[in-house]
Protein backbone atom coordinates (compact mmCIF):
# COMPACT_ATOMS: atom_id res chain seq x y z
CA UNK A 1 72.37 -3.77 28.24
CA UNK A 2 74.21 -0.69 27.08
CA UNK A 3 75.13 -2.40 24.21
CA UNK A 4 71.54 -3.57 22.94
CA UNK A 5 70.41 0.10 23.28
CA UNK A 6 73.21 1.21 20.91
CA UNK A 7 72.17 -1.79 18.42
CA UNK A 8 68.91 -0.38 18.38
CA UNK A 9 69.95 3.05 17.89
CA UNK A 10 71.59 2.13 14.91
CA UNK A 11 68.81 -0.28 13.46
CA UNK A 12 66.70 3.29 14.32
CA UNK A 13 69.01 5.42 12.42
CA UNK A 14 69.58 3.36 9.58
CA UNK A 15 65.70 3.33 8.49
CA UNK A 16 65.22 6.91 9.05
CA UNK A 17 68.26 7.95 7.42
CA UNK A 18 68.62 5.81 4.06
CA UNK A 19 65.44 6.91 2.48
CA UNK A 20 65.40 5.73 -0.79
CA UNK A 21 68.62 4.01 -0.59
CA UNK A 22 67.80 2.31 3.16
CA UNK A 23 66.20 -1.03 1.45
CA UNK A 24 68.66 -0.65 -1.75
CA UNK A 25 70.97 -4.13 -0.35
CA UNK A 26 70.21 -6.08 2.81
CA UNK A 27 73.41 -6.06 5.25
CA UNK A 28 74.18 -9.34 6.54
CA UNK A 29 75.91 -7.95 9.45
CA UNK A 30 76.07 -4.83 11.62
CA UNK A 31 79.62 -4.04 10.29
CA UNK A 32 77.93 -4.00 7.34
CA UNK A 33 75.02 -1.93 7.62
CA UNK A 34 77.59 0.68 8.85
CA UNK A 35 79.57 0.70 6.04
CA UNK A 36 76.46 0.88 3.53
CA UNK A 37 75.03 4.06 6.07
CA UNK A 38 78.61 5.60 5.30
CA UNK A 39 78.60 5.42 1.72
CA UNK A 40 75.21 6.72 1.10
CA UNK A 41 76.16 9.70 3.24
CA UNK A 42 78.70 10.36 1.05
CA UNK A 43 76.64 9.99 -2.17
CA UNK A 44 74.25 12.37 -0.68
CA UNK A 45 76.63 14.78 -0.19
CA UNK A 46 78.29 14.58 -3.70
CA UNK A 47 74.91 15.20 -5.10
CA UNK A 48 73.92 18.16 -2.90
CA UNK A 49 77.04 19.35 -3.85
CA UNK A 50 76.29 19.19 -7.60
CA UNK A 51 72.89 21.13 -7.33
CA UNK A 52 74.57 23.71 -5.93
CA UNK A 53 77.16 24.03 -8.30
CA UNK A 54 74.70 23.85 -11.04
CA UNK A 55 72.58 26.48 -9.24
CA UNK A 56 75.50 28.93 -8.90
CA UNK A 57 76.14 28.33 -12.64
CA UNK A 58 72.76 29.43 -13.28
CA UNK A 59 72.35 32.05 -11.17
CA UNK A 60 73.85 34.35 -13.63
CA UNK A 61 71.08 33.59 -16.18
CA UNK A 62 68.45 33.66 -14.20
CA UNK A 63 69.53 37.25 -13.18
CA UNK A 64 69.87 38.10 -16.76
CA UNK A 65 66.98 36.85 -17.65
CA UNK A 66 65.31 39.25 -14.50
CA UNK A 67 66.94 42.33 -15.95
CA UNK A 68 65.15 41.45 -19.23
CA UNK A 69 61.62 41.23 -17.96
CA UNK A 70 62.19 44.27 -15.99
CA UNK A 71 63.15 46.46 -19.32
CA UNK A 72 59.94 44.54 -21.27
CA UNK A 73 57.94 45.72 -18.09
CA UNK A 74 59.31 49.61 -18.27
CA UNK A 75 58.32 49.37 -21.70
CA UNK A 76 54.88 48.10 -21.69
CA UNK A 77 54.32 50.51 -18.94
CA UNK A 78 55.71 53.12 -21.26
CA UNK A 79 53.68 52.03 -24.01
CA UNK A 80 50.20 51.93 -21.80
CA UNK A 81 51.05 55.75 -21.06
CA UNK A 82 51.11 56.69 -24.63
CA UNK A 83 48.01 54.60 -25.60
CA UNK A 84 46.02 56.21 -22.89
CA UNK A 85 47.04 59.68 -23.98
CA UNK A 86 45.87 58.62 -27.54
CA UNK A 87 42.63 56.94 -26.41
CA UNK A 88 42.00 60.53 -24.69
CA UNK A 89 42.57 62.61 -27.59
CA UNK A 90 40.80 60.41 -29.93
CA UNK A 91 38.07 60.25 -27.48
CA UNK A 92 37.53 64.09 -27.34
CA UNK A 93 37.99 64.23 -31.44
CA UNK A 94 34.93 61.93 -31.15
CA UNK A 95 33.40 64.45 -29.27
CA UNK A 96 33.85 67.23 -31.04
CA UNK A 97 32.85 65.26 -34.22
CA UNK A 98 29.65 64.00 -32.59
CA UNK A 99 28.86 67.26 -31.42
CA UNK A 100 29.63 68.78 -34.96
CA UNK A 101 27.20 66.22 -36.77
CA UNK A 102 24.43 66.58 -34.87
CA UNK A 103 24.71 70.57 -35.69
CA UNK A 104 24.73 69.74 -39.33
CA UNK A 105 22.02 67.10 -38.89
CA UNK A 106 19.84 69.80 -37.76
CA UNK A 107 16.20 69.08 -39.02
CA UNK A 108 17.40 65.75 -40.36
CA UNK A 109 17.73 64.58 -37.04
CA UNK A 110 13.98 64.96 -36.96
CA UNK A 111 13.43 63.11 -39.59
CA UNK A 112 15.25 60.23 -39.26
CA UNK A 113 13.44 60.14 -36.08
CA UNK A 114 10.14 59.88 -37.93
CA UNK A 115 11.83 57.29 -40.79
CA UNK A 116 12.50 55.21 -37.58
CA UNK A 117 8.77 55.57 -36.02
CA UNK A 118 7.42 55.25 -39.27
CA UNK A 119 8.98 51.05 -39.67
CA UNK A 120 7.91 50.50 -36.36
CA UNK A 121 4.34 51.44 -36.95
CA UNK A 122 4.68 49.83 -40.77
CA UNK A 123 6.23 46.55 -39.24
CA UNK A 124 3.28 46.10 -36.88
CA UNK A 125 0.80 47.18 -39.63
CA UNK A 126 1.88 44.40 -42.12
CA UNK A 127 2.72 41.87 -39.59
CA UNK A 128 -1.30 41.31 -38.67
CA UNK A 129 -2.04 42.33 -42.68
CA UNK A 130 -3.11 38.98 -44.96
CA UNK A 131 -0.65 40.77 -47.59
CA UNK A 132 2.12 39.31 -45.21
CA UNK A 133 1.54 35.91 -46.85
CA UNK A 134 2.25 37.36 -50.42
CA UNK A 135 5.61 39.71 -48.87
CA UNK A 136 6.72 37.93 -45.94
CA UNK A 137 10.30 39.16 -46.01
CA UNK A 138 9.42 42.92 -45.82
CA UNK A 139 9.01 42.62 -41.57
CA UNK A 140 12.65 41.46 -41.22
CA UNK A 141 13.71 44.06 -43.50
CA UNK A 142 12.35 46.73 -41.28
CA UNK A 143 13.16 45.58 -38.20
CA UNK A 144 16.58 45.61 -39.32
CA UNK A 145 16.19 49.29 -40.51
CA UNK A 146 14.62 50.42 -37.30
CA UNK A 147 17.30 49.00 -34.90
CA UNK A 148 19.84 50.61 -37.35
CA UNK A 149 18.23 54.10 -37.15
CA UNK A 150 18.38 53.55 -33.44
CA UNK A 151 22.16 54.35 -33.65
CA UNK A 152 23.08 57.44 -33.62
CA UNK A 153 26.06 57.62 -35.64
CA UNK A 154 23.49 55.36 -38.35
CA UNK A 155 22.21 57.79 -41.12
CA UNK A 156 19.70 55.80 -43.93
CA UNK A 157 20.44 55.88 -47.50
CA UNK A 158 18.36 57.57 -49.95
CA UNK A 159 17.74 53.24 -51.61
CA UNK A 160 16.12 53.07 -47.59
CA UNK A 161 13.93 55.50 -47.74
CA UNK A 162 12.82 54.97 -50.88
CA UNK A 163 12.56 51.48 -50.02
CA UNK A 164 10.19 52.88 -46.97
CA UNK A 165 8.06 54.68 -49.37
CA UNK A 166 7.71 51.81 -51.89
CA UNK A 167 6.23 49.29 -49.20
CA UNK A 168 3.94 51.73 -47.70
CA UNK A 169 2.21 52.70 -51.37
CA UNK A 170 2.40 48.99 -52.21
CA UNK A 171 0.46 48.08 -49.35
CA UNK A 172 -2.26 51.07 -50.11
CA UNK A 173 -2.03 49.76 -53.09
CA UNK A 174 -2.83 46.17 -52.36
CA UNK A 175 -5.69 47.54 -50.10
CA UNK A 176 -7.98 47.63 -53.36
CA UNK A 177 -6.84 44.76 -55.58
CA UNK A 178 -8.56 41.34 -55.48
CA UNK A 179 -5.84 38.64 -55.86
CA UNK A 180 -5.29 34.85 -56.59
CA UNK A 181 -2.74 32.91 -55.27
CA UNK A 182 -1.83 29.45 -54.35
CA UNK A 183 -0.20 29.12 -50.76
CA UNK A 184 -0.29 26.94 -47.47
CA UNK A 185 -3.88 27.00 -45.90
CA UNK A 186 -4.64 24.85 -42.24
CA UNK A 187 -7.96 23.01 -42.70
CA UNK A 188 -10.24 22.78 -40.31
CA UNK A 189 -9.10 19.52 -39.25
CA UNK A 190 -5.62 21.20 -38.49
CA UNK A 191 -3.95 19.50 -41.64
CA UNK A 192 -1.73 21.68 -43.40
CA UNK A 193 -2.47 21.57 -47.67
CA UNK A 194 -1.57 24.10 -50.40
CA UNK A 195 -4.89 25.79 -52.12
CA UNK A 196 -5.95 28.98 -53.88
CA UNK A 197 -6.85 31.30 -52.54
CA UNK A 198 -8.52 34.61 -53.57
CA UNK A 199 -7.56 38.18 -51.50
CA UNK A 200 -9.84 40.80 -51.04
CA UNK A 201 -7.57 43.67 -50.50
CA UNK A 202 -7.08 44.07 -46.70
CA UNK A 203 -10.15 42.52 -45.42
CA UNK A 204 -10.40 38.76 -46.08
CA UNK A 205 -8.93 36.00 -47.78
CA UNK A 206 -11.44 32.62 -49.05
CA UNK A 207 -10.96 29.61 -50.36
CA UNK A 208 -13.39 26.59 -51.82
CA UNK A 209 -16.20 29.13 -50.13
CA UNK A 210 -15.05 28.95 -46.57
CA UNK A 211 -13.21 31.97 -44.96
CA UNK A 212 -9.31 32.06 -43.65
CA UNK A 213 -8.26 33.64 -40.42
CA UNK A 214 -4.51 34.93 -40.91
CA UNK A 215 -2.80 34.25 -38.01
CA UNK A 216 0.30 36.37 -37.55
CA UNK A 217 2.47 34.33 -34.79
CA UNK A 218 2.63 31.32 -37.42
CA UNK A 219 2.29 33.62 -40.48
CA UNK A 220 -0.23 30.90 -41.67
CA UNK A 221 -3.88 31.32 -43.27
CA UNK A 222 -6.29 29.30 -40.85
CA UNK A 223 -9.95 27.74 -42.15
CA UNK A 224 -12.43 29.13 -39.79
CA UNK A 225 -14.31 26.40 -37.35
CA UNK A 226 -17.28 28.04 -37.78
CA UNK A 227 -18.17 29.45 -41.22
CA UNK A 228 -20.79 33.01 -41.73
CA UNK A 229 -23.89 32.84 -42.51
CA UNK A 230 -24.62 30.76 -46.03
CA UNK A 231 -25.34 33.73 -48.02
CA UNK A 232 -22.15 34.86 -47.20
CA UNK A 233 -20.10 31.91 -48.01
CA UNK A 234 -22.01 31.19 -51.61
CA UNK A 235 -20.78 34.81 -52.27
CA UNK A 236 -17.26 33.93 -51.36
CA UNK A 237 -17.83 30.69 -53.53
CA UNK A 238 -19.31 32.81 -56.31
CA UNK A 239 -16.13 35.37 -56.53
CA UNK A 240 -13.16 32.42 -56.63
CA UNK A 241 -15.09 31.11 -59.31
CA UNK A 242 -15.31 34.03 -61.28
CA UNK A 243 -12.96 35.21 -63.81
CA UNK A 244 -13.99 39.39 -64.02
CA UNK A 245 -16.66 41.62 -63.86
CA UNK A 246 -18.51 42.84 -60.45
CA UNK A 247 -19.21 40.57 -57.76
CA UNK A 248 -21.16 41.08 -54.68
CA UNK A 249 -19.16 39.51 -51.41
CA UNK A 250 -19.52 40.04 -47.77
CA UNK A 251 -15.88 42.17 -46.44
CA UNK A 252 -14.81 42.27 -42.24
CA UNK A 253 -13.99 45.64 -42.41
CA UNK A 254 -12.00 45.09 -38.72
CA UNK A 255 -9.58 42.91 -41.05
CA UNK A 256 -10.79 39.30 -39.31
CA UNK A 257 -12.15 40.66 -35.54
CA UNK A 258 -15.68 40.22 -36.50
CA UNK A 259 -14.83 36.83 -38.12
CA UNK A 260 -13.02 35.89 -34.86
CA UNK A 261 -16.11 36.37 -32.28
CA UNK A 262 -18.12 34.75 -34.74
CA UNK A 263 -15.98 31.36 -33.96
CA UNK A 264 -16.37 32.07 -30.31
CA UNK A 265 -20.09 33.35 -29.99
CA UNK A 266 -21.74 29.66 -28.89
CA UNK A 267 -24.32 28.22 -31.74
CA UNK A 268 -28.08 27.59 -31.03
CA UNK A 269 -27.21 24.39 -29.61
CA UNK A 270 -24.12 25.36 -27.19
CA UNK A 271 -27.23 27.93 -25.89
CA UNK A 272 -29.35 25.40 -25.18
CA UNK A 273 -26.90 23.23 -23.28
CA UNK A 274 -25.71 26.46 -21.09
CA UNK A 275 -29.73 25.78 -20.03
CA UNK A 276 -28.40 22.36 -17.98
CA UNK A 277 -31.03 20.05 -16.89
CA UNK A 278 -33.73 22.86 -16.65
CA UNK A 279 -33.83 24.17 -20.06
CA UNK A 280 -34.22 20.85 -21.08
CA UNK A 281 -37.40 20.33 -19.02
CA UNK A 282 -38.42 23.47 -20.70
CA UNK A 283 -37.45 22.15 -24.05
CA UNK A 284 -39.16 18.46 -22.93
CA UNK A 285 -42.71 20.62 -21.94
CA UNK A 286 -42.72 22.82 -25.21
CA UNK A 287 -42.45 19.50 -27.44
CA UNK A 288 -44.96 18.30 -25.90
CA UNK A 289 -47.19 20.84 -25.94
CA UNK A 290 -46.97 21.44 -29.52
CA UNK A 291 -47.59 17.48 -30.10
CA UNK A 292 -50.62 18.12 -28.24
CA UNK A 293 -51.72 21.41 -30.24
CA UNK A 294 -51.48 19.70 -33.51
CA UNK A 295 -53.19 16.60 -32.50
CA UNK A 296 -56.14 18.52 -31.15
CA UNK A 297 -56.30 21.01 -33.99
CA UNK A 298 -56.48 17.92 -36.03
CA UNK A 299 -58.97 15.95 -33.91
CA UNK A 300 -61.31 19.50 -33.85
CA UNK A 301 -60.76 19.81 -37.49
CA UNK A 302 -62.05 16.08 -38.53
CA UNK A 303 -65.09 17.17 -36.13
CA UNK A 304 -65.76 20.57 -37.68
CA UNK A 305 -65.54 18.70 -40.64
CA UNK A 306 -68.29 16.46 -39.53
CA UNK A 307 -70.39 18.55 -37.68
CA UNK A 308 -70.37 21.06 -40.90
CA UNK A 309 -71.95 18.04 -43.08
CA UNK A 310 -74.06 17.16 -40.60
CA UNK A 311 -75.95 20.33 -40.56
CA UNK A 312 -76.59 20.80 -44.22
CA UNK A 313 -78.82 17.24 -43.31
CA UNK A 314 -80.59 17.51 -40.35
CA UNK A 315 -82.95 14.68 -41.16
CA UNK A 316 -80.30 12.10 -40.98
CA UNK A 317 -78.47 12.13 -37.99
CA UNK A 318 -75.06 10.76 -38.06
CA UNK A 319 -71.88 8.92 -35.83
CA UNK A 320 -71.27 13.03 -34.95
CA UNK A 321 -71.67 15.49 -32.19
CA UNK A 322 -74.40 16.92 -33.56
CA UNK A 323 -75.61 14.06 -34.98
CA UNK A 324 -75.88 12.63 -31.43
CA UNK A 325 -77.44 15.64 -30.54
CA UNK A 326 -80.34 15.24 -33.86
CA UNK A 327 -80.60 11.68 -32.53
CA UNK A 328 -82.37 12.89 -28.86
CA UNK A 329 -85.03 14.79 -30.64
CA UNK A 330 -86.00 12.12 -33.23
CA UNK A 331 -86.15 9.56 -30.03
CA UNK A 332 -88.63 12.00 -28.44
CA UNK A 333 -90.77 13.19 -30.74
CA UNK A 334 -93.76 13.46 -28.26
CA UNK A 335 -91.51 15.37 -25.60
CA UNK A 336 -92.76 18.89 -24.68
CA UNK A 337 -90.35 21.44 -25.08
CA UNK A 338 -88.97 21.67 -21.58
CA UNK A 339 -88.32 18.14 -21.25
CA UNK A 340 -86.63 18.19 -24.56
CA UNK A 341 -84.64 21.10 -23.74
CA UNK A 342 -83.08 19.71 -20.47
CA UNK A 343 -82.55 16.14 -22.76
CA UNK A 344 -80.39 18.38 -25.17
CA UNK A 345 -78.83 20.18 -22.82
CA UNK A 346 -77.41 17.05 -21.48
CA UNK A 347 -76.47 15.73 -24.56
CA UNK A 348 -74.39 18.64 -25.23
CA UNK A 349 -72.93 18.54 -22.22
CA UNK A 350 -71.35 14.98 -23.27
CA UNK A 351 -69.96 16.19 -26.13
CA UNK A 352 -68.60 19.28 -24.93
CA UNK A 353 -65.55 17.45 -22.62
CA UNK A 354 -64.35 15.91 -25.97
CA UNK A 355 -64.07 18.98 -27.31
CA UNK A 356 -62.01 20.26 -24.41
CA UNK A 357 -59.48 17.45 -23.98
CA UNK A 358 -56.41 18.36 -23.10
CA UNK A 359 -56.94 21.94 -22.94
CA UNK A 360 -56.20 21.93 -18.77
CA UNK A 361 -52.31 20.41 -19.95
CA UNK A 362 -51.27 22.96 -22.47
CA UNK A 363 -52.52 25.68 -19.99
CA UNK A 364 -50.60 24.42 -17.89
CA UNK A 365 -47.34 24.19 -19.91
CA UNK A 366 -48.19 27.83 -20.89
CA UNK A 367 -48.22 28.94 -17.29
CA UNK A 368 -45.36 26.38 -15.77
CA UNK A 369 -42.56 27.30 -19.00
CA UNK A 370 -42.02 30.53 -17.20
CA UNK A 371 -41.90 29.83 -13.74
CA UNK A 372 -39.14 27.19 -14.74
CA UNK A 373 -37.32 29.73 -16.67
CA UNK A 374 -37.44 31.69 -13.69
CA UNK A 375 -35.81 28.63 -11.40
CA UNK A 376 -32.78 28.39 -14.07
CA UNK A 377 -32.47 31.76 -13.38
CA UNK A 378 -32.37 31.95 -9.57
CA UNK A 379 -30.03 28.97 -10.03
CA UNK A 380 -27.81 30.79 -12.79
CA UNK A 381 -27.88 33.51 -10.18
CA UNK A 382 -26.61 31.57 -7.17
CA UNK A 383 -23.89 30.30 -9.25
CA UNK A 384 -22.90 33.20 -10.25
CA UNK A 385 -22.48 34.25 -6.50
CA UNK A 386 -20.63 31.82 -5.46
CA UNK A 387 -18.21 31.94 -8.42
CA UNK A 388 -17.72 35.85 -6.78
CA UNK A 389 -17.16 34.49 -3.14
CA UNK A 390 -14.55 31.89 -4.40
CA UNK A 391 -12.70 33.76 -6.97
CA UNK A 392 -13.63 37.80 -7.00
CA UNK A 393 -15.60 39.61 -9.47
CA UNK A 394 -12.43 40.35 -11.25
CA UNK A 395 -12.76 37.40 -13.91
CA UNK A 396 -15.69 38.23 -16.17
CA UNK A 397 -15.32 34.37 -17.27
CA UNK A 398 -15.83 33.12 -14.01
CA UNK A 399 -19.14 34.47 -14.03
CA UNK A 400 -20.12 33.94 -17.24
CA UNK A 401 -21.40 30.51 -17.07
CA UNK A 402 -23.98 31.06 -14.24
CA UNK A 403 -24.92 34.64 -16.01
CA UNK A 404 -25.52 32.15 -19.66
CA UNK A 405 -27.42 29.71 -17.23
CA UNK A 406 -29.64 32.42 -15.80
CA UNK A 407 -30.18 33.96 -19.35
CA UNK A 408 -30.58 30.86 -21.26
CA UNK A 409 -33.48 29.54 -19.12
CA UNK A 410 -35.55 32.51 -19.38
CA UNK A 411 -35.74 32.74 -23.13
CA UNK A 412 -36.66 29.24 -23.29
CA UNK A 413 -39.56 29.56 -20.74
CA UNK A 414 -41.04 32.65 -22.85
CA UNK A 415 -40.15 31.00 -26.11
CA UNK A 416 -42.19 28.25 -24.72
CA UNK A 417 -44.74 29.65 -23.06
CA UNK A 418 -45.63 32.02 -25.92
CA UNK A 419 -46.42 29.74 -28.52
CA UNK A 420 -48.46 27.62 -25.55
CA UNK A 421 -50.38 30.37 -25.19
CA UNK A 422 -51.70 31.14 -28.67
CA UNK A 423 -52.30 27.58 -29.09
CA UNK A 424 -54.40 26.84 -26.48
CA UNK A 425 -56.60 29.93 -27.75
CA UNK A 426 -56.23 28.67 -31.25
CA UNK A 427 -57.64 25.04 -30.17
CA UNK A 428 -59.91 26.64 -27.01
CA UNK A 429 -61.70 28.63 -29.71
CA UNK A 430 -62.03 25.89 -32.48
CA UNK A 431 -64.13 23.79 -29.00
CA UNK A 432 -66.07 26.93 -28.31
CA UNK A 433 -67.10 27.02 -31.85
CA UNK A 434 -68.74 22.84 -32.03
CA UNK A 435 -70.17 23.92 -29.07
CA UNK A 436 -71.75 26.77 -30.17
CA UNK A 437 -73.10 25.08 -33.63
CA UNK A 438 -73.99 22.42 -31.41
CA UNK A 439 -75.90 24.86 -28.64
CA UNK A 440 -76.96 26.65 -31.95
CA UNK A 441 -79.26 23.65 -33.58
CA UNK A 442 -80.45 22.94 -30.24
CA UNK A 443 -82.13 26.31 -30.27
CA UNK A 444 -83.27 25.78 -33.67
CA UNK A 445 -84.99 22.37 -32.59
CA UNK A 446 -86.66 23.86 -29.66
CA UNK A 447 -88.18 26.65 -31.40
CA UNK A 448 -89.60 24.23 -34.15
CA UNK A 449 -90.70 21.89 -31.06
CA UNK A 450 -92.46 25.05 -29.39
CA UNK A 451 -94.15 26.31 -32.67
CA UNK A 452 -95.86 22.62 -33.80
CA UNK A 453 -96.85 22.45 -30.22
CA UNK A 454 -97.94 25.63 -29.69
């Protein structure tokens, strides 16, 4: 038993203690194995023994080597000292140098305070002028000078300011010159093409009659969606044609504002459609009620027409008003003059309706156009209310559709209603006056009835 325990203590002890060398040959027997334990004990120990010979040998080196880095260290430490004594007196000589140029600067320090002012305000000037697309390297220029003046150990040269000087009077300068050029203009249809163009100093810049925008985020001269009025364009048309002499031409004297709302006020039919569904109702009536003016002016006119012959020859009655009228006294000859009378009284009162047709509709248009002007209003209004519930009144925009609503629909009731209103006069007075010719010869016949009679 005893003996099995030590055979396993030195199977144990012979795979913990070989390490690399354990596996290295494969012992037949345990004699063996011993022997092969032995040896690589003793090859351990010869090599610990080397690596600490060569570690004494270098020992001395390493020390040296200590010693060195210790007398680099003194002197970097050394050298730091002096360096920060330097940085210290150069430091104060900056000072005192500072201190001694601004007392020589003096008033100059003033003015190169207004030199640096004076680009900012010129860069923003001629970055939003339409000379930028004739000098478009002068806003880099003095950007550059302005962030240099910002220093204050930066003086300007005299070329600077004179440069300063030279842009300002050029663009003064420019401000009353008409000019031709050929650069890159956006169509309307956003397509980018080279044209000529002709600058009015400051103000505007046209080309093939149409006005540019200059747009100074893309530095690029934009055709206008919507174009002036066409006696201003022809004018514009009218100068890039010309050659010299005077021209007449409409200016923007706010450099392209004016010319800006004008794309974004709506045109006369974006107003209409802010009316919805009732200002086209309105729209719908007023049509109509002009067809029917027209066509009963023309109807009254043919019978005025008619009725106008017709009395120059009473004998004959005609296919008329008043010829139907004629008629009832030639069919009753014997009739005394009562009976007559209430026999053309009725026969006028037949002809009197046709006169009056469709008179009842257009006074009704007349009267209904405003009262539905007045609903697009109220509904405009209510709109507009609940666009303040939902979002505030801080918008403006938010508002503004209901506000165009309520507007829109008024104008076109009154726009409608007005002309409905003289036109039913116009046509009401034109009936009055057939029945009055016709009420007129009635008279005439009675009294000639009454006096053969009498």
């Amino acid at each position: 038993m005893k003996n099995r325990i030590f055979k396993a203590a030195m199977i144990a002890g012979l795979v913990f203690g070989l390490g690399n060398n354990a596996f290295a040959a494969q012992a037949v027997s345990l004699d063996e194995l011993l022997e092969q334990v032995k040896q690589g004990r003793v090859k351990d120990a010869a090599e610990n023994k080397a690596r600490i010979a060569d570690f004494q040998k270098d020992r001395s080196r390493q020390q040296q080597l200590l010693r060195n880095m210790q007398a680099e260290q003194a002197r970097q430490e050394q050298l730091s000292v002096q360096l920060e004594n330097t940085f210290e007196l150069n430091d104060a000589e900056i000072i005192d140098l500072e201190r001694a140029l601004q007392e020589r600067l003096g008033e100059l320090k003033e003015l190169f305070g207004v030199l640096q002012q004076a680009a900012g305000d010129a860069r923003g000037n001629f970055d939003t002028s339409v000379t930028q697309i004739q000098f478009p390297d002068r806003g880099k220029w003095l950007t550059e000078f302005a962030q240099k003046m910002g220093s204050t150990t930066r003086m300007p040269t005299l070329e600077e300011i004179e440069r300063i000087w030279f842009e300002l009077q050029r663009e003064m300068t420019e401000s009353a010159r008409v000019i031709r050029l050929n650069t890159s203009v956006v169509n309307a249809q956003g397509e980018e093409e080279e044209r000529e163009v002709v600058r009015v100093g400051l103000f505007n810049v046209v080309s093939d009659g149409n006005y540019l925008e200059y747009v100074p985020e893309t530095g690029r001269l934009v055709e206008l969606q919507r174009q002036p009025q066409s006696r201003y364009t022809s004018r514009a048309g009218d100068l890039q044609d010309a050659t010299e002499g005077v021209h007449g031409f409409g200016i923007d004297p706010t450099r392209g504002q004016l010319l800006a709302l004008l794309v974004q006020s709506p045109s006369l039919m974006e107003r209409i459609a802010q009316g919805k569904e009732v200002g086209y109702v309105i729209i719908t009536l007023g049509i109509i009620g002009l067809a029917i003016a027209i066509w009963r002016l023309l109807a009254l006119s043919a019978t005025a027409a008619k009725v106008n012959r017709q009395a120059k020859n009473l004998d004959n009655p005609g296919n008329n008003p008043l010829g139907h009228v004629l008629q009832i006294a030639v069919d009753n000859p014997e009739s005394d003059v009562e009976a007559l009378e209430l026999k053309l009284g009725e026969a006028i009162l037949k002809e009197t309706p046709k006169f009056n047709s469709m008179l009842p509709f257009l006074k009704i248009i007349s009267v209904v156009a405003p009262l539905l002007g007045l609903l697009g209003t109220v509904t405009g209004m209510i709109i507009t209310f609940q666009a303040i519930t939902l979002y505030g009144a801080g918008d403006p925009k938010l508002m503004a559709g209901g506000i165009s609503t309520a507007l829109v629909t008024t104008v076109l009731g009154l726009v409608v209603a007005i002309p409905t209103v003289f036109l039913h006069t116009l046509v009401q007075s034109r009936a009055k006056r057939l029945t009055q010719i016709l009420q007129e010869e009635a008279a005439g016949m009675l009294s000639e009835r009454a006096e053969r009679m009498a």
